[in-house]
PDB file of N, CA and C in Angstrom:
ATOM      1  N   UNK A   1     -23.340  12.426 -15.652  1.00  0.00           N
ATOM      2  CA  UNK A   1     -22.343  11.378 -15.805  1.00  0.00           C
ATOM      3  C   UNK A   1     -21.836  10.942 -14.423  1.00  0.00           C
ATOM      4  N   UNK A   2     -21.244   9.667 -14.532  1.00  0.00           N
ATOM      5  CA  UNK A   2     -21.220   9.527 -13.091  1.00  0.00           C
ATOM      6  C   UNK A   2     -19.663   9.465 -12.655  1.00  0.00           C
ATOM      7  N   UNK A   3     -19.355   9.885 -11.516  1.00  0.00           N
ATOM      8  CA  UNK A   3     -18.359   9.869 -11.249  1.00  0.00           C
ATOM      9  C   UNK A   3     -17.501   8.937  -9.938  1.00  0.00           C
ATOM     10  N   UNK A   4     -16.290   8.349 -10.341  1.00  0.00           N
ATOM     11  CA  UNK A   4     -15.818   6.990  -9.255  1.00  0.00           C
ATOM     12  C   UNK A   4     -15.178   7.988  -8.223  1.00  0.00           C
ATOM     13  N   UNK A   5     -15.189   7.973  -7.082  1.00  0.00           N
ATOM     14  CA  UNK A   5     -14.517   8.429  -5.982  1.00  0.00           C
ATOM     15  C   UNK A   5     -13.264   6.867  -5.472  1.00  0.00           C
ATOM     16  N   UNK A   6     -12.198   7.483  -4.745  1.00  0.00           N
ATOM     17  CA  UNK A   6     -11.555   6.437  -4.251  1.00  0.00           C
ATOM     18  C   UNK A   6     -12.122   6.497  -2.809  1.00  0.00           C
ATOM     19  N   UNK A   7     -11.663   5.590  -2.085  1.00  0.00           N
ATOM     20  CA  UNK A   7     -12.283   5.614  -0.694  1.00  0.00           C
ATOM     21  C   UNK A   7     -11.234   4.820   0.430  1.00  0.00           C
ATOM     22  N   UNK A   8     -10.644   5.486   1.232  1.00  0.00           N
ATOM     23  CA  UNK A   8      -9.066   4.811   1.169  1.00  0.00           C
ATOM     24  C   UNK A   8      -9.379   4.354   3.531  1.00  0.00           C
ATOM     25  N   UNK A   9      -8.404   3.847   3.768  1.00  0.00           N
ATOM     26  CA  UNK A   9      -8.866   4.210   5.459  1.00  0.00           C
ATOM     27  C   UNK A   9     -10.258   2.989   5.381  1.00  0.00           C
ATOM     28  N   UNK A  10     -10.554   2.449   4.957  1.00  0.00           N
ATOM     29  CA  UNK A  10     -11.848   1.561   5.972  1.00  0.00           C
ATOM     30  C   UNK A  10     -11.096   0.742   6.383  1.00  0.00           C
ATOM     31  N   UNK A  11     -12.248   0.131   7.313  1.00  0.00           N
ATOM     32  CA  UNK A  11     -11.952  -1.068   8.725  1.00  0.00           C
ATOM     33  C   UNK A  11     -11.955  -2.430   7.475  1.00  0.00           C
ATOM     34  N   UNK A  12     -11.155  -3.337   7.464  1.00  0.00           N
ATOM     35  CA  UNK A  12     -11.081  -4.548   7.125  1.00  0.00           C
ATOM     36  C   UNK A  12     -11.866  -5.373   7.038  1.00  0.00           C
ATOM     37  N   UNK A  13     -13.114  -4.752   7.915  1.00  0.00           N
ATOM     38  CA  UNK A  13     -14.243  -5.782   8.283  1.00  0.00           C
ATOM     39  C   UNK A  13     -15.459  -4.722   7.561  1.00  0.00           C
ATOM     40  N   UNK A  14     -15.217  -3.863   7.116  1.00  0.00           N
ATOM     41  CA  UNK A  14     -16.608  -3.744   6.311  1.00  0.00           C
ATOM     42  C   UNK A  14     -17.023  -3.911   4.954  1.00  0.00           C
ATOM     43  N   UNK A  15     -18.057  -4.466   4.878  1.00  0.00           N
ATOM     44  CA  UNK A  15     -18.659  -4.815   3.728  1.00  0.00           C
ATOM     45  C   UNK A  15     -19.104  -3.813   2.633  1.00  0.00           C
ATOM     46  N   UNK A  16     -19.804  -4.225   1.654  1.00  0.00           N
ATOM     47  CA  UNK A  16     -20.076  -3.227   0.241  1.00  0.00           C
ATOM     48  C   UNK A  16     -21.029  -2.814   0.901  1.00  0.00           C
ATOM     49  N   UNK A  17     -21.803  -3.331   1.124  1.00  0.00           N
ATOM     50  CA  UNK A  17     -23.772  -2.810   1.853  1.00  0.00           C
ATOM     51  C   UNK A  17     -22.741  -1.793   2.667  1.00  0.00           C
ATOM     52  N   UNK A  18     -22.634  -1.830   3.341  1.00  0.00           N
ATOM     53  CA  UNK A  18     -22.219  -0.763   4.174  1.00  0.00           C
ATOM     54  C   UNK A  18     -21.137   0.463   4.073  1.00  0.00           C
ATOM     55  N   UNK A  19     -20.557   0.259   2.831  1.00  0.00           N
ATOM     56  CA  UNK A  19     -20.309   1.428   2.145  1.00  0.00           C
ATOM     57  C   UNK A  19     -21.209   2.218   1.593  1.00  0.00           C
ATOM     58  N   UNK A  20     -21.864   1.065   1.066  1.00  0.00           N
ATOM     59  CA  UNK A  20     -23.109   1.769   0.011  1.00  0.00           C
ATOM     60  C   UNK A  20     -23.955   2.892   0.531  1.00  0.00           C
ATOM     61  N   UNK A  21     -24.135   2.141   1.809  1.00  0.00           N
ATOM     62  CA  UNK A  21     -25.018   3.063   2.546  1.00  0.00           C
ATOM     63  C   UNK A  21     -24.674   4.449   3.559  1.00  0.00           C
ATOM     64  N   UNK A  22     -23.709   3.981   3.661  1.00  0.00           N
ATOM     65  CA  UNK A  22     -22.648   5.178   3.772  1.00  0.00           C
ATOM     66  C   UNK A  22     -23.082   6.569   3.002  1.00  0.00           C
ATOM     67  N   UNK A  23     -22.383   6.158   1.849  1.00  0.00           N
ATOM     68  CA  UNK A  23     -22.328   7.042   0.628  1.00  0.00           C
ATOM     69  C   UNK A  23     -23.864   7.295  -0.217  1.00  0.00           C
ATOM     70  N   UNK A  24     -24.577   6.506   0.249  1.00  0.00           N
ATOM     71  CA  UNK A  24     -25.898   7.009   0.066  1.00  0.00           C
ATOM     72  C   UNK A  24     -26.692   8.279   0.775  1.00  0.00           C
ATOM     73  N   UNK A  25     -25.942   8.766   1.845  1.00  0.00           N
ATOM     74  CA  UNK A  25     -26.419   9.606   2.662  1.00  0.00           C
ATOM     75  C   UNK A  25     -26.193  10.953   1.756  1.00  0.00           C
ATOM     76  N   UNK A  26     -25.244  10.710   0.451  1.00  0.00           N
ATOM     77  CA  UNK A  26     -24.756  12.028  -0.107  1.00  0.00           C
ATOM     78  C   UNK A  26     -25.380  11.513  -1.482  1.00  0.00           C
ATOM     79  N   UNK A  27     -26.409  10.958  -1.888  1.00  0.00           N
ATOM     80  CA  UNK A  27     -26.920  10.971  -3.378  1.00  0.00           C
ATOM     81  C   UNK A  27     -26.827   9.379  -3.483  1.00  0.00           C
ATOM     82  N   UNK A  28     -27.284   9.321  -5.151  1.00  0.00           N
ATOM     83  CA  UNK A  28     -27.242   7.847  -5.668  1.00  0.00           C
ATOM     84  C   UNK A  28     -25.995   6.990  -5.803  1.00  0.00           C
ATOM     85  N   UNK A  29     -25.763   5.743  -5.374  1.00  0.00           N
ATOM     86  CA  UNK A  29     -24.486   5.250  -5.281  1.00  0.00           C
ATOM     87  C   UNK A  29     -24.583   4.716  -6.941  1.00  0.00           C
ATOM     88  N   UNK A  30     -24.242   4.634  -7.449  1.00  0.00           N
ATOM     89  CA  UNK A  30     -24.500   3.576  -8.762  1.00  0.00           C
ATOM     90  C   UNK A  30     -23.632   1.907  -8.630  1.00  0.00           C
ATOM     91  N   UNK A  31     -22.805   2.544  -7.416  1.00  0.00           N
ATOM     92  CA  UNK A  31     -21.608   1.064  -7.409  1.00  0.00           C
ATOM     93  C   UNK A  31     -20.969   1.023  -5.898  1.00  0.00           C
ATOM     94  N   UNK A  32     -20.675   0.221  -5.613  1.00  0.00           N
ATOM     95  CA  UNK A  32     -19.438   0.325  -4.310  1.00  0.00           C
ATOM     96  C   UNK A  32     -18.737  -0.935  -4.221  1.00  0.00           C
ATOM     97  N   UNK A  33     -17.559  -1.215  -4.350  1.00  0.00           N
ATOM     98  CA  UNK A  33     -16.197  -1.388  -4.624  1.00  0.00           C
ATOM     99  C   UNK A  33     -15.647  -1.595  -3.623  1.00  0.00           C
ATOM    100  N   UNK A  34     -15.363  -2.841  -2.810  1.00  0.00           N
ATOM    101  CA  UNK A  34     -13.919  -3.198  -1.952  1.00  0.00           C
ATOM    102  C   UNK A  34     -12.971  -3.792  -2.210  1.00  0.00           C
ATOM    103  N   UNK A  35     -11.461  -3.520  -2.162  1.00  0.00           N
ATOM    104  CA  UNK A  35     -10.484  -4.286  -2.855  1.00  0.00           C
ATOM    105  C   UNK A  35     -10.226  -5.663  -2.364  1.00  0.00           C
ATOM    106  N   UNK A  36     -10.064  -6.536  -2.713  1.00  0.00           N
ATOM    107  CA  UNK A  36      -9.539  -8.024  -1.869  1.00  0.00           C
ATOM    108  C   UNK A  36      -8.807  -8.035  -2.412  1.00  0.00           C
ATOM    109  N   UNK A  37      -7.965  -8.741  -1.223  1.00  0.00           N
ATOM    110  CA  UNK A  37      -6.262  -9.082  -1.698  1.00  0.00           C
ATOM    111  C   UNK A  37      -6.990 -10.729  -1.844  1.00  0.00           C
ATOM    112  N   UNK A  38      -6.040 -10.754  -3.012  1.00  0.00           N
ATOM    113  CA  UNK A  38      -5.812 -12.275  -4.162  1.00  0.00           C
ATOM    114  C   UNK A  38      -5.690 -13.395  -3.151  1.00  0.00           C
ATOM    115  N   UNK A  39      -4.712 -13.265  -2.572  1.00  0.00           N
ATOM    116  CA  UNK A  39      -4.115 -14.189  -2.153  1.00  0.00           C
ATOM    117  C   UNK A  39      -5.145 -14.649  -1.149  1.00  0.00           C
ATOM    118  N   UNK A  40      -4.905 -13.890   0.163  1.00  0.00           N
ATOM    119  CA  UNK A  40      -6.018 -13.772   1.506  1.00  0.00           C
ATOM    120  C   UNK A  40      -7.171 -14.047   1.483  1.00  0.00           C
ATOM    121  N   UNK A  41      -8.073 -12.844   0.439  1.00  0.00           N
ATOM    122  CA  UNK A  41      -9.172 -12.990   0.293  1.00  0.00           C
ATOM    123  C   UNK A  41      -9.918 -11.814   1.604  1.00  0.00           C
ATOM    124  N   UNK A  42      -8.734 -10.871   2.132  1.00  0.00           N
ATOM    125  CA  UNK A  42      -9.280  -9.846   2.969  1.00  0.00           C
ATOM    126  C   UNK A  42      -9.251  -8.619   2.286  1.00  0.00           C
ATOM    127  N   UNK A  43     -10.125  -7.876   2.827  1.00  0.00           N
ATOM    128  CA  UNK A  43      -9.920  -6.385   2.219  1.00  0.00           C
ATOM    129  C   UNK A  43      -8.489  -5.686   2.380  1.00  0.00           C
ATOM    130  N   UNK A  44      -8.243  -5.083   1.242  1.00  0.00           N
ATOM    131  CA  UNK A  44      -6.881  -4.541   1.317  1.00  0.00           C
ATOM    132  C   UNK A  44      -7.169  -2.954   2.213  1.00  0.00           C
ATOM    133  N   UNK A  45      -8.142  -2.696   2.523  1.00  0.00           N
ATOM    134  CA  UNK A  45      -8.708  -1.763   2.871  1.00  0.00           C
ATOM    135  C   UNK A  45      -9.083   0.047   2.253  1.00  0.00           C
ATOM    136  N   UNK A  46      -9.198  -0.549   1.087  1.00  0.00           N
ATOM    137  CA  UNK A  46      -9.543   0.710   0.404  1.00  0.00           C
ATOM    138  C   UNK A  46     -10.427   0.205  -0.673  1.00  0.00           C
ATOM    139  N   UNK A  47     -11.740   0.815  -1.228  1.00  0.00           N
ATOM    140  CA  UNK A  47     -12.600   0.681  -2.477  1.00  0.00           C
ATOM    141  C   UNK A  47     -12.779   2.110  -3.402  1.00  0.00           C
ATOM    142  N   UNK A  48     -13.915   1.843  -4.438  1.00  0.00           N
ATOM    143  CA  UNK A  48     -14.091   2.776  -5.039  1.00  0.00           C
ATOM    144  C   UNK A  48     -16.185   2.971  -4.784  1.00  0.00           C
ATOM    145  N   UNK A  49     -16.251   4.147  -4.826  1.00  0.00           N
ATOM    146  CA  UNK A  49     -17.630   4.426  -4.828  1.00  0.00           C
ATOM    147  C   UNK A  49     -17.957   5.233  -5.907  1.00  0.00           C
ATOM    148  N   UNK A  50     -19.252   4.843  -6.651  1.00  0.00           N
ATOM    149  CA  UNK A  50     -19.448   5.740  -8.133  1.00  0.00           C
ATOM    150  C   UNK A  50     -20.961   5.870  -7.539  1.00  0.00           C
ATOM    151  N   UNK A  51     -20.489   7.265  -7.612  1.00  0.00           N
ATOM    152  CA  UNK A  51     -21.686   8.684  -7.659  1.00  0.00           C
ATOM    153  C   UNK A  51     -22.693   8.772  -8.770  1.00  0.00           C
ATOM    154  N   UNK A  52     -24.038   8.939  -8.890  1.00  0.00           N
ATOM    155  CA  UNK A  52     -24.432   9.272 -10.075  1.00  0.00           C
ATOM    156  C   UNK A  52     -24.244  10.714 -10.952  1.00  0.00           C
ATOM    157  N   UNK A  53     -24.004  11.405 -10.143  1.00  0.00           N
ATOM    158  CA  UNK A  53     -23.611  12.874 -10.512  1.00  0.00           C
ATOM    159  C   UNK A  53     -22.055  13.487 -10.296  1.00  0.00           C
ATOM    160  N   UNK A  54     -21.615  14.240 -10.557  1.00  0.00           N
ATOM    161  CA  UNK A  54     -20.511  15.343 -10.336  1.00  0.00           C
ATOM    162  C   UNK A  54     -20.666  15.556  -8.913  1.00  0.00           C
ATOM    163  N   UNK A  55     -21.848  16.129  -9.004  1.00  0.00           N
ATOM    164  CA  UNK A  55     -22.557  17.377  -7.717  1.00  0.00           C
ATOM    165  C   UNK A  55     -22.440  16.308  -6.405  1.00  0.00           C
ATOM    166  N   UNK A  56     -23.143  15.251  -6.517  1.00  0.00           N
ATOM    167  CA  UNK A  56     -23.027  13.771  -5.121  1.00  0.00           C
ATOM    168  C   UNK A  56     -21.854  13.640  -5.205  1.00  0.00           C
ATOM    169  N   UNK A  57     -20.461  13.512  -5.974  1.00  0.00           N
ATOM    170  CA  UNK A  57     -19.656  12.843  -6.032  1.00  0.00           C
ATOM    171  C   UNK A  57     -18.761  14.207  -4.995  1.00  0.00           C
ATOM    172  N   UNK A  58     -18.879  15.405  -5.265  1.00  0.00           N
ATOM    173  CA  UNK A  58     -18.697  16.122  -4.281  1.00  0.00           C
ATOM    174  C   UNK A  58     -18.812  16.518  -3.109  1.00  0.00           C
ATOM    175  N   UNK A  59     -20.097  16.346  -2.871  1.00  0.00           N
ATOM    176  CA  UNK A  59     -21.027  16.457  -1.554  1.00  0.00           C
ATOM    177  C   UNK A  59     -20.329  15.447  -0.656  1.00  0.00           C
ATOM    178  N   UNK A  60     -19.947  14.102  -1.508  1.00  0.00           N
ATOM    179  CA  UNK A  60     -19.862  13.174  -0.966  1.00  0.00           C
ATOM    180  C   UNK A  60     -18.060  12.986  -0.200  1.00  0.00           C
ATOM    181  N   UNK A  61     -17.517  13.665  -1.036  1.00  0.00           N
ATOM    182  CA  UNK A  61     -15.980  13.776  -0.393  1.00  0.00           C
ATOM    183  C   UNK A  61     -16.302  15.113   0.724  1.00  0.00           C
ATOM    184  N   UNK A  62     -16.892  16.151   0.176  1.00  0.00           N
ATOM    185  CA  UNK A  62     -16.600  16.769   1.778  1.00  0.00           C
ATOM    186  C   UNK A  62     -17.274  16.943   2.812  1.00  0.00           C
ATOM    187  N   UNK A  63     -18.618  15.351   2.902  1.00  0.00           N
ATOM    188  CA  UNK A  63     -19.223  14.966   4.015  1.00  0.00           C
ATOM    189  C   UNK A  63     -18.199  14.304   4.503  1.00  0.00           C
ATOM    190  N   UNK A  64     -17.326  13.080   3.789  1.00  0.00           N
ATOM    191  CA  UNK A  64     -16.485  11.880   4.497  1.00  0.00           C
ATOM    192  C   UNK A  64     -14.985  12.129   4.454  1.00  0.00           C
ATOM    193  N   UNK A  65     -14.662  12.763   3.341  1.00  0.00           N
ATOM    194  CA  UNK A  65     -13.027  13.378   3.796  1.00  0.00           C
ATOM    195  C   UNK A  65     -12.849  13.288   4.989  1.00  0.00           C
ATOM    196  N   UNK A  66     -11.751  12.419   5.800  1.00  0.00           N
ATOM    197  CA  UNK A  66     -10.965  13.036   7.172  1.00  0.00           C
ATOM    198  C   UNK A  66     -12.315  12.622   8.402  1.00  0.00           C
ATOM    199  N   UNK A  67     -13.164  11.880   7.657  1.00  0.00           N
ATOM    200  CA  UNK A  67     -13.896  11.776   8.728  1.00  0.00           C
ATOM    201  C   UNK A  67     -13.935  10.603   9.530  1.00  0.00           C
ATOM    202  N   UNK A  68     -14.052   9.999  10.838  1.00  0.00           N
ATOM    203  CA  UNK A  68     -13.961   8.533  11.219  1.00  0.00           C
ATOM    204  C   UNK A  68     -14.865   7.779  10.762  1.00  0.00           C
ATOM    205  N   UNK A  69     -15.335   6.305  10.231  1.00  0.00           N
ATOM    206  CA  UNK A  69     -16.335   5.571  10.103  1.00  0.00           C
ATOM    207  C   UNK A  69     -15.362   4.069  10.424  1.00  0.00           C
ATOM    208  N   UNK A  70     -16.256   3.620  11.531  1.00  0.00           N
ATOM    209  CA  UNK A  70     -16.416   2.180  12.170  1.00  0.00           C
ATOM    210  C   UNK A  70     -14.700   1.849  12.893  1.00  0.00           C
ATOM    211  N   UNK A  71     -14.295   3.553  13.595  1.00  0.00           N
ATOM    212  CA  UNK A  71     -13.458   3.530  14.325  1.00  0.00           C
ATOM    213  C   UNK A  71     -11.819   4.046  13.363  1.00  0.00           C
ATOM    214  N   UNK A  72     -12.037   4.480  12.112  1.00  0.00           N
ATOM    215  CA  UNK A  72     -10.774   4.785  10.942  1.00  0.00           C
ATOM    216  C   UNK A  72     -11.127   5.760  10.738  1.00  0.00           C
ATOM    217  N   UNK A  73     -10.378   6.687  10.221  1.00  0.00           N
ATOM    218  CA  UNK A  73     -10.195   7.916   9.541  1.00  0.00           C
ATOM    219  C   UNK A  73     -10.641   7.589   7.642  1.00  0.00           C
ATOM    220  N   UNK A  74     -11.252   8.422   7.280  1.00  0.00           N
ATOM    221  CA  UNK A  74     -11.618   8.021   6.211  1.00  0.00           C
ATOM    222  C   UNK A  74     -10.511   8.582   4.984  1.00  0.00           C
ATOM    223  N   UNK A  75      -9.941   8.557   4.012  1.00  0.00           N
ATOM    224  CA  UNK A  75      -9.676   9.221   2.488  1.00  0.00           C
ATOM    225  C   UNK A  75     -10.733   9.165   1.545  1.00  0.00           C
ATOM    226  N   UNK A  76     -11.126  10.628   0.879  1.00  0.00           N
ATOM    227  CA  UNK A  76     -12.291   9.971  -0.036  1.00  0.00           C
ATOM    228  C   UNK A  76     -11.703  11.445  -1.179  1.00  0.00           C
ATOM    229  N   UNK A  77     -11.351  10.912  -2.423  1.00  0.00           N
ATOM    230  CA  UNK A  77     -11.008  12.071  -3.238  1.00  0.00           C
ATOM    231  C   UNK A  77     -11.659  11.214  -4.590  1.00  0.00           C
ATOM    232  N   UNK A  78     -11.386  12.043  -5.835  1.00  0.00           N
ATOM    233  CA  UNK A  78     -11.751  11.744  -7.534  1.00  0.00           C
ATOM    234  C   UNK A  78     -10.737  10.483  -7.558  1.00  0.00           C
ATOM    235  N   UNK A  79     -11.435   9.170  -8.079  1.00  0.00           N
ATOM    236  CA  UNK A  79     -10.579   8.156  -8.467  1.00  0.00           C
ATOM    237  C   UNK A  79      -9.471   8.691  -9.877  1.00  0.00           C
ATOM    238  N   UNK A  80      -8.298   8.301  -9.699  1.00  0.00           N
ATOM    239  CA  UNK A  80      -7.113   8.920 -11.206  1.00  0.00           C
ATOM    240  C   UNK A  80      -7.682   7.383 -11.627  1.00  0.00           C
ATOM    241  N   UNK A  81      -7.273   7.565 -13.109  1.00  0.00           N
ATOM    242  CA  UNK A  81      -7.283   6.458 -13.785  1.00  0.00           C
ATOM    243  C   UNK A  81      -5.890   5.987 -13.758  1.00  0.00           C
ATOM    244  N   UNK A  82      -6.388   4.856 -13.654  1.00  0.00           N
ATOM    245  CA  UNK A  82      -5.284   3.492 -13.366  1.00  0.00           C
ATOM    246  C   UNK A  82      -4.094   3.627 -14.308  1.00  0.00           C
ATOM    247  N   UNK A  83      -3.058   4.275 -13.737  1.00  0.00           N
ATOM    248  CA  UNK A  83      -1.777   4.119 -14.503  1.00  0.00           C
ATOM    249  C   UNK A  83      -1.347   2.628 -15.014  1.00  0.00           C
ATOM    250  N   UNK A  84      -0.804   2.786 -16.234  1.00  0.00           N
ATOM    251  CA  UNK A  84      -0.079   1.603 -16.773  1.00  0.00           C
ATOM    252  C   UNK A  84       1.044   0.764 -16.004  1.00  0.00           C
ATOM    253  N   UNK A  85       0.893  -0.474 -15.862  1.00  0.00           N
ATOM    254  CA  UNK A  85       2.147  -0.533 -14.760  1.00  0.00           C
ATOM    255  C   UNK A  85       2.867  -1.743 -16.186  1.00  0.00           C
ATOM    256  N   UNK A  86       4.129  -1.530 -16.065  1.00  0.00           N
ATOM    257  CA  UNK A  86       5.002  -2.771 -16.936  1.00  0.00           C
ATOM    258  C   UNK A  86       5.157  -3.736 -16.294  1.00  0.00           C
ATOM    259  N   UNK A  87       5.086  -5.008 -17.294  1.00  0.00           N
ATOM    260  CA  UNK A  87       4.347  -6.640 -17.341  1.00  0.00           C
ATOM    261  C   UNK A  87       5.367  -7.047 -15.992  1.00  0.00           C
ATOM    262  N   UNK A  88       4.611  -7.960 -15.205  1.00  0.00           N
ATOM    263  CA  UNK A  88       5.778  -8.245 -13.758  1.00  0.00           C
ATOM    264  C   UNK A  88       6.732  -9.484 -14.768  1.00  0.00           C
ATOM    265  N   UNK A  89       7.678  -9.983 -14.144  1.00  0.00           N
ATOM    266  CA  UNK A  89       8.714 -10.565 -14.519  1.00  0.00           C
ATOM    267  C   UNK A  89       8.355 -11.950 -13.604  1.00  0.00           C
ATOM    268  N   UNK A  90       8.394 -13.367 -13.715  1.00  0.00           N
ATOM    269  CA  UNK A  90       8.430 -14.387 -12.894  1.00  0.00           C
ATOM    270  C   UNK A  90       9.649 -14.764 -12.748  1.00  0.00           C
ATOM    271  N   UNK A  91      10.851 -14.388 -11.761  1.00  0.00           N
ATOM    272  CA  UNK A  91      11.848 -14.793 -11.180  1.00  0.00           C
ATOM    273  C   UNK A  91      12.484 -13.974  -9.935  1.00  0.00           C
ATOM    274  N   UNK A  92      11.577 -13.160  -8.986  1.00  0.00           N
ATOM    275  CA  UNK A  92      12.376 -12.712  -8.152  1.00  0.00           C
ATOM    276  C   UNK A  92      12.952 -11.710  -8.782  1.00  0.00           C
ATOM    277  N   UNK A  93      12.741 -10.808  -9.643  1.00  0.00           N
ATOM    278  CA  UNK A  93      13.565  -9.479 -10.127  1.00  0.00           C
ATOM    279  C   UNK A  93      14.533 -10.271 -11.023  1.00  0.00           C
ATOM    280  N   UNK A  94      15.093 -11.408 -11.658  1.00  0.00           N
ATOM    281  CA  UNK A  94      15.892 -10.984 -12.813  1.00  0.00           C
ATOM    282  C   UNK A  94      15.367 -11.744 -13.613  1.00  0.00           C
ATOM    283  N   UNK A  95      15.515 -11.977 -15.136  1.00  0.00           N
ATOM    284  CA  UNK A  95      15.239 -12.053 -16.130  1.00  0.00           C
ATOM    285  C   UNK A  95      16.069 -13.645 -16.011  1.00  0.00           C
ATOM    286  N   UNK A  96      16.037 -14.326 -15.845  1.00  0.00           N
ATOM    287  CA  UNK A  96      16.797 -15.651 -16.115  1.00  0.00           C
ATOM    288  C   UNK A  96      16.046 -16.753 -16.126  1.00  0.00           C
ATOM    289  N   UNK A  97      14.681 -16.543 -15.495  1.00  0.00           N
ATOM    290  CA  UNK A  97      13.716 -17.405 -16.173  1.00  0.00           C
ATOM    291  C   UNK A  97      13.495 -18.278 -14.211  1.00  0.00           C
ATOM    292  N   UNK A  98      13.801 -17.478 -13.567  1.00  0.00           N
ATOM    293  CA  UNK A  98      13.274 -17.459 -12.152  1.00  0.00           C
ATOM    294  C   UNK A  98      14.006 -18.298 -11.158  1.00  0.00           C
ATOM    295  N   UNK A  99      15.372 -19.352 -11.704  1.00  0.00           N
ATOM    296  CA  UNK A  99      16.102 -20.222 -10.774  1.00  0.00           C
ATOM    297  C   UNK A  99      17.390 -19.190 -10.324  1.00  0.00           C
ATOM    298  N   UNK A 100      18.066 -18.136 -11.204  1.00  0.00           N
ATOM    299  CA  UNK A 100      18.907 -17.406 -11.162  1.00  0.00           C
ATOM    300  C   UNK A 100      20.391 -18.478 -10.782  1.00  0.00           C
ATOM    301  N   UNK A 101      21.352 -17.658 -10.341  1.00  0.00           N
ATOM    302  CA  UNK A 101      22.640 -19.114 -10.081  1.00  0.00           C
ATOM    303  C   UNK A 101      23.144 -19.190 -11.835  1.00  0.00           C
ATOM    304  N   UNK A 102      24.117 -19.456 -11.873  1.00  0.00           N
ATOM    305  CA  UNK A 102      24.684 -19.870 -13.185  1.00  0.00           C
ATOM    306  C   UNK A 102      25.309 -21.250 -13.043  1.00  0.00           C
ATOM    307  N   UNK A 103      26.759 -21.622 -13.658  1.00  0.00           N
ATOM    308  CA  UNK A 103      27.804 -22.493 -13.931  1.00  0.00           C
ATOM    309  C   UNK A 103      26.997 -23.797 -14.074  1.00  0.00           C
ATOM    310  N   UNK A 104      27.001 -24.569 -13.197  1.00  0.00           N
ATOM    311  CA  UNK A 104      26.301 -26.279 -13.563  1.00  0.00           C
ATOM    312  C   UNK A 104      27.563 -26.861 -14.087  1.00  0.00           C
ATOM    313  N   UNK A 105      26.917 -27.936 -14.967  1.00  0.00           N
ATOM    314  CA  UNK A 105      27.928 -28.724 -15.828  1.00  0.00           C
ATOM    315  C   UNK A 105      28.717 -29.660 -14.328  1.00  0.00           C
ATOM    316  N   UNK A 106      30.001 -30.251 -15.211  1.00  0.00           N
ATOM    317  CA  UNK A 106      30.955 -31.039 -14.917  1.00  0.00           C
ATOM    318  C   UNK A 106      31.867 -30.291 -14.240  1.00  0.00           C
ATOM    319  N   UNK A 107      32.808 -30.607 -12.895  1.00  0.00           N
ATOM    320  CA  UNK A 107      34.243 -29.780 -12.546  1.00  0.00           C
ATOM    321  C   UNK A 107      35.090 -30.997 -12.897  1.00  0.00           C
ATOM    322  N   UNK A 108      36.142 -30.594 -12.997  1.00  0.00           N
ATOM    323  CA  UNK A 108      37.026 -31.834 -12.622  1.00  0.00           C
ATOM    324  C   UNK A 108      38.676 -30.962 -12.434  1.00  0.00           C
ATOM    325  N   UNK A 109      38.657 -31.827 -11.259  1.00  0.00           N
ATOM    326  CA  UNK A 109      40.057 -31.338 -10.503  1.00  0.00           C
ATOM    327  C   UNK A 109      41.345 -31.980 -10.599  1.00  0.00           C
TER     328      UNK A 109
END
């Protein structure tokens, strides 16, 4: 079965091929994973790499754990599954439907 590693610490400027191949040095990659930020469109600088085995997916954290690649320190542990996060809100943190401010209307003095 195969297993996702996280992969935390890369350079901004590297590509999937070059993870891949990375992590090929420790077994079959089945996948490799860089995050982009939405907005930018740059790497947020961390992906995921999926191992074909247990056994690679091991080999493979304590070849690159703590190790430098393309000038960074690497993180490489068992990906957790993605905690639930609650629905974001569109207004800046309060619930008022995103203009916040109250009163309006008419004064009269």
């Amino acid at each position: 079965m195969a297993t996702k590693l996280y992969v935390g610490g890369l350079p901004y400027s590297t590509q999937e091929d070059a993870l891949k191949e990375l992590f090929a040095q420790a077994g079959t990659v089945v996948s490799a994973v860089i995050i982009m930020d939405k907005m930018s469109g740059r790497s947020k600088g961390f992906g995921f790499v999926e191992m074909s085995t247990q056994e690679e997916a091991m080999k493979a954290i304590s070849m690159f754990n703590d190790q430098e690649f393309e000038g960074r320190k690497l993180t490489v542990n068992e990906a957790r599954p993605m905690e639930a996060r609650p629905p974001r809100s569109s207004g800046g943190g309060n619930d008022r439907g995103g203009y916040g401010g109250g009163g309006g209307g008419r004064r009269e003095y």
